[in-house]
Protein backbone atom coordinates (compact mmCIF):
# COMPACT_ATOMS: atom_id res chain seq x y z
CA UNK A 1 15.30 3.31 28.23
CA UNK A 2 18.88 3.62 26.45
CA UNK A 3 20.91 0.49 24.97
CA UNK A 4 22.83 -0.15 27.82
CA UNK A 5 19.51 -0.70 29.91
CA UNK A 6 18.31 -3.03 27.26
CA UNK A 7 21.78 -4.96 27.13
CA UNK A 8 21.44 -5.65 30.46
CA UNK A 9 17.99 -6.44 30.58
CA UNK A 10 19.35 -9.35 27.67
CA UNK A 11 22.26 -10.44 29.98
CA UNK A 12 20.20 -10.56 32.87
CA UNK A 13 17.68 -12.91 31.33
CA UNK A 14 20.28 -15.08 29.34
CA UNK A 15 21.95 -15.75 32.57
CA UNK A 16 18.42 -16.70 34.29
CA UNK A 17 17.55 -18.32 31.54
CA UNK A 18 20.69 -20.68 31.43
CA UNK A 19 20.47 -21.11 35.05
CA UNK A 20 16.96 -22.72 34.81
CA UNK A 21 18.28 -24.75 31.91
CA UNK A 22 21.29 -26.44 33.63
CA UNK A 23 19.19 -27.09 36.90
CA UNK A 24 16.54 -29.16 34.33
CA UNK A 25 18.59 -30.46 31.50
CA UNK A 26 15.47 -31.82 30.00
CA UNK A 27 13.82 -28.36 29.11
CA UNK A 28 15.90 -27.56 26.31
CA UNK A 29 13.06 -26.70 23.79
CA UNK A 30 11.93 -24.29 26.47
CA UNK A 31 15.23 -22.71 26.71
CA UNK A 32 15.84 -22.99 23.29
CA UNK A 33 12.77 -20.75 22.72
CA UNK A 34 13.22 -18.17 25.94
CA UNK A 35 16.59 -17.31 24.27
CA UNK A 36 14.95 -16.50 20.93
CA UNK A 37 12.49 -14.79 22.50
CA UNK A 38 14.92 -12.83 24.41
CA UNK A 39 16.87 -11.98 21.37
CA UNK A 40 13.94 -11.04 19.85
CA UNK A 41 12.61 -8.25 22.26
CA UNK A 42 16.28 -6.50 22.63
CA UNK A 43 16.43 -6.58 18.96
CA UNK A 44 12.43 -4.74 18.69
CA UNK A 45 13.58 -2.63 21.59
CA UNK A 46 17.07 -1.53 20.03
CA UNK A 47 15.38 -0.80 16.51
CA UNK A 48 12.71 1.79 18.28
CA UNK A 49 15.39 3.48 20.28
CA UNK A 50 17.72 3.77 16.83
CA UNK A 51 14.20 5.18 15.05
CA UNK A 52 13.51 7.78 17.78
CA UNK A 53 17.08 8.89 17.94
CA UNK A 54 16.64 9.41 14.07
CA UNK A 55 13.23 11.55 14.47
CA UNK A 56 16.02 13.65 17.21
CA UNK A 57 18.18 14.20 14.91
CA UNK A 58 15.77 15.36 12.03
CA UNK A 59 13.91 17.79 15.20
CA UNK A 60 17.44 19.41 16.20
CA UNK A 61 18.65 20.17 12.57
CA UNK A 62 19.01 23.63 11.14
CA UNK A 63 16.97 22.93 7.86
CA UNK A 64 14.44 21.25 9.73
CA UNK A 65 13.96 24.53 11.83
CA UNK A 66 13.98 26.75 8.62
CA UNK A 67 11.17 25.28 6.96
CA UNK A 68 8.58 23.09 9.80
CA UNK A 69 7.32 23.99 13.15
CA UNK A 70 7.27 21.36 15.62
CA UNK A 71 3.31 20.72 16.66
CA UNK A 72 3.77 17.38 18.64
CA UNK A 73 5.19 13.92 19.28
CA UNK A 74 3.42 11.01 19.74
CA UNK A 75 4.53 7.19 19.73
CA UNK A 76 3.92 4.87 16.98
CA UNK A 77 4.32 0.83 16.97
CA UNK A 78 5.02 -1.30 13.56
CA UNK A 79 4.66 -5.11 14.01
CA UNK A 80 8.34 -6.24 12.43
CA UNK A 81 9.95 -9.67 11.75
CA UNK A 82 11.25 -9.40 15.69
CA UNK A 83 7.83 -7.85 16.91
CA UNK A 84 6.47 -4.81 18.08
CA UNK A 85 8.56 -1.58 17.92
CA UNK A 86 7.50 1.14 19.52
CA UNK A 87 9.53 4.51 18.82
CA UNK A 88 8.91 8.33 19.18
CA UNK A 89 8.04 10.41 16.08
CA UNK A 90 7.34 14.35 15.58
CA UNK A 91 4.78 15.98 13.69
CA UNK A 92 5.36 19.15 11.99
CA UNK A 93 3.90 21.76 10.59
CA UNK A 94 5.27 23.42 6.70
CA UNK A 95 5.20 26.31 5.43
CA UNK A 96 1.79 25.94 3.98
CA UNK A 97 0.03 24.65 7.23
CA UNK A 98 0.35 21.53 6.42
CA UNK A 99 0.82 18.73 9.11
CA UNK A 100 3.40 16.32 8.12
CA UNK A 101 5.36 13.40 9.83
CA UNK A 102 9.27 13.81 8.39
CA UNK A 103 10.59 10.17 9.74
CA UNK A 104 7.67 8.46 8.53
CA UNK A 105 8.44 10.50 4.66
CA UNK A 106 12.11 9.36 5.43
CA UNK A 107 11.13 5.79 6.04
CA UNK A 108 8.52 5.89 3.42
CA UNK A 109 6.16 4.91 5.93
CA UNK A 110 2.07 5.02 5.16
CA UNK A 111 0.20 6.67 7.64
CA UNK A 112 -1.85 3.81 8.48
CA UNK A 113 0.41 1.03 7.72
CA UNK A 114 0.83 -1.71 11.00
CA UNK A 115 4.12 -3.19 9.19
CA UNK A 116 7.22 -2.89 8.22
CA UNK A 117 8.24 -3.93 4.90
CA UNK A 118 10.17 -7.12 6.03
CA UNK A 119 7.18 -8.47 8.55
CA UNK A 120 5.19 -8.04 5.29
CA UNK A 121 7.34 -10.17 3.21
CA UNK A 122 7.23 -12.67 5.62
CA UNK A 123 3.18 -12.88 6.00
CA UNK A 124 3.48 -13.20 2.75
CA UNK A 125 6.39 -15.87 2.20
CA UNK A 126 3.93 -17.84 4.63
CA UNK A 127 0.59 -17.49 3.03
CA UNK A 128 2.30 -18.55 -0.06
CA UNK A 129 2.94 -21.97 1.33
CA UNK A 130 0.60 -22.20 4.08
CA UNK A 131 -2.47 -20.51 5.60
CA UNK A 132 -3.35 -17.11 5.75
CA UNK A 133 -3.67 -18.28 9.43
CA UNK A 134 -0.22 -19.72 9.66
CA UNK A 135 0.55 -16.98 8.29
CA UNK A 136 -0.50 -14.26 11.03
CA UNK A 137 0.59 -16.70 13.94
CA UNK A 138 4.13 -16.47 12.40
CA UNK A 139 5.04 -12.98 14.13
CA UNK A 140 4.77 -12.81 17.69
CA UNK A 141 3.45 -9.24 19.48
CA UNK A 142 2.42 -7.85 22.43
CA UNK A 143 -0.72 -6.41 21.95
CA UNK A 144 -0.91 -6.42 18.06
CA UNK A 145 -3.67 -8.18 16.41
CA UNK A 146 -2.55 -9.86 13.34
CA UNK A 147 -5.71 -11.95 12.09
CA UNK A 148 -6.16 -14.50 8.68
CA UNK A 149 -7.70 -11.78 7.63
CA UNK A 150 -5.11 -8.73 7.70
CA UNK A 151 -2.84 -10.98 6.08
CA UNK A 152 -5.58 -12.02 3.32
CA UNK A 153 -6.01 -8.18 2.51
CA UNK A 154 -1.97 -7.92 2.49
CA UNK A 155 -2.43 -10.82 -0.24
CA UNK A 156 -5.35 -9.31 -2.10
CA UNK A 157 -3.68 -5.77 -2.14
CA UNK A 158 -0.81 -7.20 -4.90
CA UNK A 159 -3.32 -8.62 -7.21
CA UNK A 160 -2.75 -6.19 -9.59
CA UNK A 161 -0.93 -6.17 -12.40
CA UNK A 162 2.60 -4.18 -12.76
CA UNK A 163 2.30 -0.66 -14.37
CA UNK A 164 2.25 0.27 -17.78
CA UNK A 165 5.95 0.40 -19.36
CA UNK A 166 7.41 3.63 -20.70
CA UNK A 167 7.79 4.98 -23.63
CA UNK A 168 9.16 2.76 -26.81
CA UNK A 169 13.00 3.21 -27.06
CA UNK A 170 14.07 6.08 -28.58
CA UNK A 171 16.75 4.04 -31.30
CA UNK A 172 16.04 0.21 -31.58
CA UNK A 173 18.44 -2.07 -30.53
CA UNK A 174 20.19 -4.22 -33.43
CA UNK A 175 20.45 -7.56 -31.82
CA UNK A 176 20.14 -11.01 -33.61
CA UNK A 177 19.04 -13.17 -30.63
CA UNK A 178 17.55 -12.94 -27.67
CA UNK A 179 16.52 -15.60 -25.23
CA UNK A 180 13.56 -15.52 -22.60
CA UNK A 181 13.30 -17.55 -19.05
CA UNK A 182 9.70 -17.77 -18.00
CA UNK A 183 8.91 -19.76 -14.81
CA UNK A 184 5.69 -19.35 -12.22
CA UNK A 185 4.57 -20.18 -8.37
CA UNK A 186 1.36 -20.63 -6.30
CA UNK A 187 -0.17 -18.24 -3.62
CA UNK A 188 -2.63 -19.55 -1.61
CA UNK A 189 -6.36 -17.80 -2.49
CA UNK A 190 -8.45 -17.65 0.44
CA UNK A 191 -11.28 -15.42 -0.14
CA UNK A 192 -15.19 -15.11 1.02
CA UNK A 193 -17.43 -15.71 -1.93
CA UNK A 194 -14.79 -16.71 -4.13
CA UNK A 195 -13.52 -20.15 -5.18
CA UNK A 196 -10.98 -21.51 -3.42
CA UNK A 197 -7.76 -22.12 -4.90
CA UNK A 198 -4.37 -20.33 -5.88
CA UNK A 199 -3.04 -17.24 -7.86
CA UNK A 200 -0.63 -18.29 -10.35
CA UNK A 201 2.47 -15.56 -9.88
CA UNK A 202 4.57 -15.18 -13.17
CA UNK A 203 7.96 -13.82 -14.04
CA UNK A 204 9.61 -13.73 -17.58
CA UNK A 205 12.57 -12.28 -18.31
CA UNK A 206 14.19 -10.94 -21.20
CA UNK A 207 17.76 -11.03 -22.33
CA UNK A 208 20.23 -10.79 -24.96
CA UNK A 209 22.51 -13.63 -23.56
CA UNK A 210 24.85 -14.06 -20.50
CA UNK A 211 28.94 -12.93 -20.27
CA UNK A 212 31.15 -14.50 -17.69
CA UNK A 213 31.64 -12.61 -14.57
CA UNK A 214 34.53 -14.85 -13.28
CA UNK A 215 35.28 -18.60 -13.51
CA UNK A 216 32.01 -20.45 -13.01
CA UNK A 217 30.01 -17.52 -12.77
CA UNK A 218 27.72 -15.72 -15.41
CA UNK A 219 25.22 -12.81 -15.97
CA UNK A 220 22.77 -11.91 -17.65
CA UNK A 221 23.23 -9.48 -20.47
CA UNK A 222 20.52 -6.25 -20.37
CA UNK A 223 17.91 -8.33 -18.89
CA UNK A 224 14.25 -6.52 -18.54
CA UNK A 225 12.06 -8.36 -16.09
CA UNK A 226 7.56 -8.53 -16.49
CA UNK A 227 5.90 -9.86 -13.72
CA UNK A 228 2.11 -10.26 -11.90
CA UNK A 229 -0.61 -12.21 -11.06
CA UNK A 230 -2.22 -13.70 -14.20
CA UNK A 231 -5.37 -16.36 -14.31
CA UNK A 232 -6.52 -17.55 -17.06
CA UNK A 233 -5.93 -18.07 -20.61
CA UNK A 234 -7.00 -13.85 -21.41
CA UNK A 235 -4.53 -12.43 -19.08
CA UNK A 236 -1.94 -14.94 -20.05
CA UNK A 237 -1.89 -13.64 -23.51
CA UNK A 238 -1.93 -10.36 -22.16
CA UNK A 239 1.50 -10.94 -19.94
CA UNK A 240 2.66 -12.53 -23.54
CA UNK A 241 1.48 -9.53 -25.31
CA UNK A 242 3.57 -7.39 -22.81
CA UNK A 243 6.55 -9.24 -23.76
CA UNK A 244 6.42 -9.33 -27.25
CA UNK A 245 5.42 -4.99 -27.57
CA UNK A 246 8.47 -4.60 -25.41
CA UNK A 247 10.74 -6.61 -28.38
CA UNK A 248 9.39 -4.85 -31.09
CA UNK A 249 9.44 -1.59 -29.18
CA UNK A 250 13.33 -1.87 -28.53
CA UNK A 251 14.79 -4.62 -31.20
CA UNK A 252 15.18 -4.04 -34.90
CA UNK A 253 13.19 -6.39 -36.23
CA UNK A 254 15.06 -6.82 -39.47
CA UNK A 255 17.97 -7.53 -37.14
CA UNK A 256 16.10 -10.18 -35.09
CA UNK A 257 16.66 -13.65 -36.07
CA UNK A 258 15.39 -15.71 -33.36
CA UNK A 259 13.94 -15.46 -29.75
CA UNK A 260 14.57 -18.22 -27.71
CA UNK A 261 11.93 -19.13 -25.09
CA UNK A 262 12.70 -21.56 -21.95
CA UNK A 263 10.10 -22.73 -19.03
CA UNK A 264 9.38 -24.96 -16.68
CA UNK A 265 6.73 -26.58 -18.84
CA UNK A 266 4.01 -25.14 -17.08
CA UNK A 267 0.70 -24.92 -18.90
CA UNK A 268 -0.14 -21.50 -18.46
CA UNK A 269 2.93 -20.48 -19.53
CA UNK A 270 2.13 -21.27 -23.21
């Protein structure tokens, strides 16, 4: 299949699909949704042919042949935010007999992993208002099985916190204010043997105040951003903890007059 197959396969159905619709005036929600669904399959189908012609060119180049032997393609399919795509990728060989997929290390692609990084965002924008199971019915596929479950594991797989920070600033920062937004949101916590209920999300920032960027239109000034999943009064010191080793780590403290600390009145925030 090439793009201009696929373009008319999208024409062709377009103009079926609007003949139907004029003939029946009253089926609009049906057309309505065989047009998205349309859309939909020539945009999976045009993002596997654009990844296959990608593993092609990283097969035919020069340093490609100078340091991996070509063992085999196979075919792999990622559930996306359009649906399945399906594309061609090569496995290679190195120099130290080591099989390795190159697209997949270009893409940054897990061996295992069913989705792509938007699909996964939106699982997760939807489990974060509704169900786990609204969640997985929110992607259409053909074939895929996307259960309450696979998107509760995509859920429980961020509850960690964010990594250790580096290493303290070398020279302190001399800075007399600073100012700190802090604001939080609820995921939805749906887990055997545990209670139900949510995980509180955090984010603070840090900053050391906000120039204008144009009329009407600010920025922050060096902001540094902490953020995870905190419950609890124990970890919520700890996230505060975080913030205040990172001031004394990079602000002179002789310096520092004030910090100035803004939320959205939260409890947990405090």
């Amino acid at each position: 299949m090439d793009i201009i197959t696929l373009i008319n396969g999208l024409v062709s159905g377009l103009l079926n699909a609007e003949e139907d619709f004029l003939k029946h005036l009253d089926t609009f929600p049906t057309f309505e949704e065989t047009v998205h669904e349309l859309t939909n399959q020539m945009a999976a189908g045009f993002l596997g042919l654009t990844l296959t012609s990608a593993d092609t060119l990283i097969r035919e180049s020069g340093k490609r042949k100078g340091c991996y032997t070509v063992q085999r393609r196979r075919e792999r399919t990622l559930i996306s935010s359009v649906g399945d795509v399906t594309f061609t990728h090569t496995l290679y060989k190195d120099r130290e007999g080591k099989t390795r997929c190159l697209l997949d290390e270009l893409l940054r692609l897990p061996d295992r992993e069913r989705f792509t990084s938007v699909a996964e965002a939106k699982i997760l924008n939807e489990a974060e208002v509704h169900s786990y199971q609204h969640a997985a019915e929110s992607i259409r596929t053909k074939g895929q099985t996307i259960t309450k479950e696979t998107v509760m594991n995509k859920v429980h797989a961020i509850e960690k916190e964010i990594p250790e920070m580096g290493e303290p600033a070398a020279e302190k920062k001399a800075c007399e204010y600073l100012y700190i937004e802090a604001d939080e949101d609820h995921i939805h916590r749906q887990k055997a043997g545990k209670e139900q209920g949510c995980f509180i999300g955090k984010l603070v920032y840090l900053f050391e105040g906000k120039e204008e960027v144009c009329e009407g239109r600010r920025r922050l000034v060096s902001p540094f951003y902490f953020g995870g999943l905190y419950a609890g009064n124990e970890q919520n010191a700890a996230l505060w903890e975080k913030v205040d080793a990172y001031i004394r780590d990079h602000y002179d403290q002789e310096v520092l007059k004030c910090v100035y600390i803004n939320s959205d009145g939260g409890e947990r925030l405090h």
